[in-house]
Structures are given as C-alpha cells and as structure tokens.
C-alpha atoms as a PDB file:
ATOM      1  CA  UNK A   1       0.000   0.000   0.000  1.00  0.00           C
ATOM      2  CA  UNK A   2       1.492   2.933  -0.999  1.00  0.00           C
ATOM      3  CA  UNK A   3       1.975   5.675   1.738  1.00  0.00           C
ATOM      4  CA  UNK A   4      -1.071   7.954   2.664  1.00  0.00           C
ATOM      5  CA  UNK A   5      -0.833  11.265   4.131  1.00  0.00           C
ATOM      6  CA  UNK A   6      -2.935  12.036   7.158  1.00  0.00           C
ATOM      7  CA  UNK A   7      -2.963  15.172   9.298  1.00  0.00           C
ATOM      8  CA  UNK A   8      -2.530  15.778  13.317  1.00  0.00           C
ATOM      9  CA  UNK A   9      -5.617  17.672  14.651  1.00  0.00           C
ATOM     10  CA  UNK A  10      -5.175  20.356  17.523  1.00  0.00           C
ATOM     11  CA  UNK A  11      -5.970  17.453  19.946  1.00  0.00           C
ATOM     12  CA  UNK A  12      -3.200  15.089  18.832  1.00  0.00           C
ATOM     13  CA  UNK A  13      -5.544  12.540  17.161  1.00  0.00           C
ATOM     14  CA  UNK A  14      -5.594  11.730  13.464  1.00  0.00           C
ATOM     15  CA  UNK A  15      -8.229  10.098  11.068  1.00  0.00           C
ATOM     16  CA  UNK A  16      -7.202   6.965   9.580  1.00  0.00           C
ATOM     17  CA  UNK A  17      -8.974   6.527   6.206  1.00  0.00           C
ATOM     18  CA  UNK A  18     -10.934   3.739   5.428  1.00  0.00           C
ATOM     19  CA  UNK A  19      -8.771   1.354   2.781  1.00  0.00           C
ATOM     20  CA  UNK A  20      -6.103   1.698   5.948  1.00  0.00           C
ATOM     21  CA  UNK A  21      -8.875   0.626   8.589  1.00  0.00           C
ATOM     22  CA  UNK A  22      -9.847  -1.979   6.313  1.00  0.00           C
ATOM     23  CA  UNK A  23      -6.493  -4.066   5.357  1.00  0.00           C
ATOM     24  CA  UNK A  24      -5.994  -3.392   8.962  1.00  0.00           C
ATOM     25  CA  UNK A  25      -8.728  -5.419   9.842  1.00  0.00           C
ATOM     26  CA  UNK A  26     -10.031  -2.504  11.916  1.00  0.00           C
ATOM     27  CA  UNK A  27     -13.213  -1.491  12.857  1.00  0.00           C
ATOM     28  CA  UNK A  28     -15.278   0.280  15.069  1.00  0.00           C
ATOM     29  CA  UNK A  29     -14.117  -0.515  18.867  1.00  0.00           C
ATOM     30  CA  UNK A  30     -11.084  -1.976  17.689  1.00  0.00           C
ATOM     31  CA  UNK A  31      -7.830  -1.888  18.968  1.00  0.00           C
ATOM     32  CA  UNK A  32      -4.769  -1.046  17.766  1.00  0.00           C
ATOM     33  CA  UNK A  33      -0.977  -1.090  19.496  1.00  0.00           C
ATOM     34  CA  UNK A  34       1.574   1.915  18.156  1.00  0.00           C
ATOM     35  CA  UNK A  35       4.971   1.323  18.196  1.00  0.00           C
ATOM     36  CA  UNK A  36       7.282   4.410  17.399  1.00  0.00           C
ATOM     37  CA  UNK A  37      10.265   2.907  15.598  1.00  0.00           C
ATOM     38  CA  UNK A  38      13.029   5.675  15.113  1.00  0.00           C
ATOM     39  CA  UNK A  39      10.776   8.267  12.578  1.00  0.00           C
ATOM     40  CA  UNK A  40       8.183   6.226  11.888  1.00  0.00           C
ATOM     41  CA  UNK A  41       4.933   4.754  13.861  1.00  0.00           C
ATOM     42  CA  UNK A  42       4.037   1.274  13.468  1.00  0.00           C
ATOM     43  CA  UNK A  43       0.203   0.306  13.820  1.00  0.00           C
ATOM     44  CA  UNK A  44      -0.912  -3.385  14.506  1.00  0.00           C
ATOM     45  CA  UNK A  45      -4.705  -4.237  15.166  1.00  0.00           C
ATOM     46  CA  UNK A  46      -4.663  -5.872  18.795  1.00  0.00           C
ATOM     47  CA  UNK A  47      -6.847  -7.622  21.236  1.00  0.00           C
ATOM     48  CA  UNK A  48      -8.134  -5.936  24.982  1.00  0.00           C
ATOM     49  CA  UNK A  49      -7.714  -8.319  27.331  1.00  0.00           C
ATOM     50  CA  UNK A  50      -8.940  -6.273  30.724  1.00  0.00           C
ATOM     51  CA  UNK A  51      -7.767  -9.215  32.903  1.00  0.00           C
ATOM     52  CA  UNK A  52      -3.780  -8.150  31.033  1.00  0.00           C
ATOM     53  CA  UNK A  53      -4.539  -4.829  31.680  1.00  0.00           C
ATOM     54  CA  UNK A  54      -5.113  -4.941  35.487  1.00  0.00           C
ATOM     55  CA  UNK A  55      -2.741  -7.218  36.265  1.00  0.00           C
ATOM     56  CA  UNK A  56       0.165  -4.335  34.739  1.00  0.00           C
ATOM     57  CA  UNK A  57      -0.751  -1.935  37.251  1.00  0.00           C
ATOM     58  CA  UNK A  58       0.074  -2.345  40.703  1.00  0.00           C
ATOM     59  CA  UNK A  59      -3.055  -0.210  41.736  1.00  0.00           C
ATOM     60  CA  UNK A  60      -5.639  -3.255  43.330  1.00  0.00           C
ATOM     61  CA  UNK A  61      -8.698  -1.323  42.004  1.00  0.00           C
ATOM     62  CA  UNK A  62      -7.361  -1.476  38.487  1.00  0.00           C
ATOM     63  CA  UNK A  63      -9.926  -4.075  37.054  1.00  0.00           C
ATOM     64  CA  UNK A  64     -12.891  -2.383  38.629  1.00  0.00           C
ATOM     65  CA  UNK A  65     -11.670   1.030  37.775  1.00  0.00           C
ATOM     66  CA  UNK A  66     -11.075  -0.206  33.748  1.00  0.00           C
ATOM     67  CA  UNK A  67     -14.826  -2.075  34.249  1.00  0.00           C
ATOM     68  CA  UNK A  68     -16.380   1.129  35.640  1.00  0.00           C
ATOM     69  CA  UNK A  69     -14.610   2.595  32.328  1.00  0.00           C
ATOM     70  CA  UNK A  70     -15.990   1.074  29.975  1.00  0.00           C
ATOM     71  CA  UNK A  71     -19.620   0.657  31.405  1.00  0.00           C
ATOM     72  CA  UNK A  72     -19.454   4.808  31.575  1.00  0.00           C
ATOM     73  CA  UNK A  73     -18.656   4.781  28.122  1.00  0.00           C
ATOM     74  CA  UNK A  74     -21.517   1.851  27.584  1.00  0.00           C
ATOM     75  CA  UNK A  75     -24.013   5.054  29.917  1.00  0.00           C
ATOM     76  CA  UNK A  76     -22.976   7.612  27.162  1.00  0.00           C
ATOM     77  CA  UNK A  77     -23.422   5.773  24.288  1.00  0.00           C
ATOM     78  CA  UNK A  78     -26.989   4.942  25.574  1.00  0.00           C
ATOM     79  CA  UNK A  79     -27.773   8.696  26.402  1.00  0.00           C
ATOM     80  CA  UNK A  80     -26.332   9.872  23.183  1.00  0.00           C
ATOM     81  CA  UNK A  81     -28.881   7.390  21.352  1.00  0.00           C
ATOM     82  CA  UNK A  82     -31.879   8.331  23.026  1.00  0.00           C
ATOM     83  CA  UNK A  83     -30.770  11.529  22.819  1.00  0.00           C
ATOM     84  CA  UNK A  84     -30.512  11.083  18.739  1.00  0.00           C
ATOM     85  CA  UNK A  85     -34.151   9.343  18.861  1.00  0.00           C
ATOM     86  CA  UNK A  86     -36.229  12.627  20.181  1.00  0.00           C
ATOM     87  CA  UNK A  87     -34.384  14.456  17.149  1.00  0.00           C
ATOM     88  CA  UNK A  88     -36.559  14.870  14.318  1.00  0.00           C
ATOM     89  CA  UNK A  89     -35.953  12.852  11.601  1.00  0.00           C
ATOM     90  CA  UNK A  90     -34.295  14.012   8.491  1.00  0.00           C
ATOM     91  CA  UNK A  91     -36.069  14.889   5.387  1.00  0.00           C
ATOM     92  CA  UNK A  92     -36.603  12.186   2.583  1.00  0.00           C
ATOM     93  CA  UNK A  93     -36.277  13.676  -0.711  1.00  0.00           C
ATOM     94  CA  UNK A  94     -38.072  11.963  -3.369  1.00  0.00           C
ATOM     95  CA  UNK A  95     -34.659  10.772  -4.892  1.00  0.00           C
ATOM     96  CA  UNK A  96     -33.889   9.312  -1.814  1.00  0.00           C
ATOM     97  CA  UNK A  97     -36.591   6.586  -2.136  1.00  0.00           C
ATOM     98  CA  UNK A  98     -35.727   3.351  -4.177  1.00  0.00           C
ATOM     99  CA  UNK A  99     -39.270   3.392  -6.781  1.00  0.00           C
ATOM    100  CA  UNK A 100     -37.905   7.225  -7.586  1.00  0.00           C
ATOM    101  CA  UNK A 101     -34.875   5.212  -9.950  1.00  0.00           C
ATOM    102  CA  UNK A 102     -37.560   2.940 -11.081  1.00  0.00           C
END
C-alpha cells in the first residue's frame, strides 16, 4: 500500500482513512498497538484483554476502575442514542426513495 498522508488535529488525534482501517482489519471498537520505531509509527490491530490490563498496574482497584470505564462509556453511548431518537428525523427527498430510480 502505498503511503497515505494524514494530518494531526489540535488534539493530537488523526483520522485513519478507510482502505487503511480496512487491510488493517479494523473497525469500530477496535484496537490497535503503536509502536514508534526511530521516525516512523508502526500500527498493529490488537486484542483488549482487561484481565492483562489490570494485572500491569500495581493499583488493586485497576480491574474495577477499567470495568467502571468502559460501562461509563456503555451510559454515554446509551444517552447519546436516546438523545438522537427525540431528534426529528431528516427529510426524505423523493430521490432518496428506491421506486424514484424505477
């Protein structure tokens, strides 16, 4: 794959197109594990293993604290759909329906 220029936003992150997601193996709530090997950054799609994770840091509450995490996250996502339901829905234009092509 020839190489594909991307740029840093003010917060750091970067978007990673889709083609690159894709060979990846990547998806939505994937993981992936960046290596920084003299100029250049290595991605690699990896597992989460929370078990792995909490038994790298010496603080006892790790597990709970990376549980508690992840079911905030779980809250949000919840509230943000609901949230997204009471929205009105967006207009269908008469090209948008399928018999319109017809």
């Amino acid at each position: 794959m020839a190489a594909i220029r991307v740029q840093v936003r003010k917060d750091g992150s970067i978007a990673l197109p889709r083609n690159v997601l894709e060979a990846l193996g990547a998806d939505v709530g994937s993981y992936l594990a960046v290596t920084v090997e003299e100029d250049r950054a290595v991605l690699c799609k990896t597992t989460f293993d929370p078990f792995a994770e909490a038994q790298k840091k010496p603080d006892p509450d790790a597990f709970e604290k990376i549980l508690r995490r992840q079911r905030e996250g779980l809250d949000q996502a919840e509230r943000d759909f609901m949230q997204r339901l009471k929205e009105p829905p967006p207009e269908v234009r008469p090209e948008d329906r399928p018999e319109f092509w017809d």
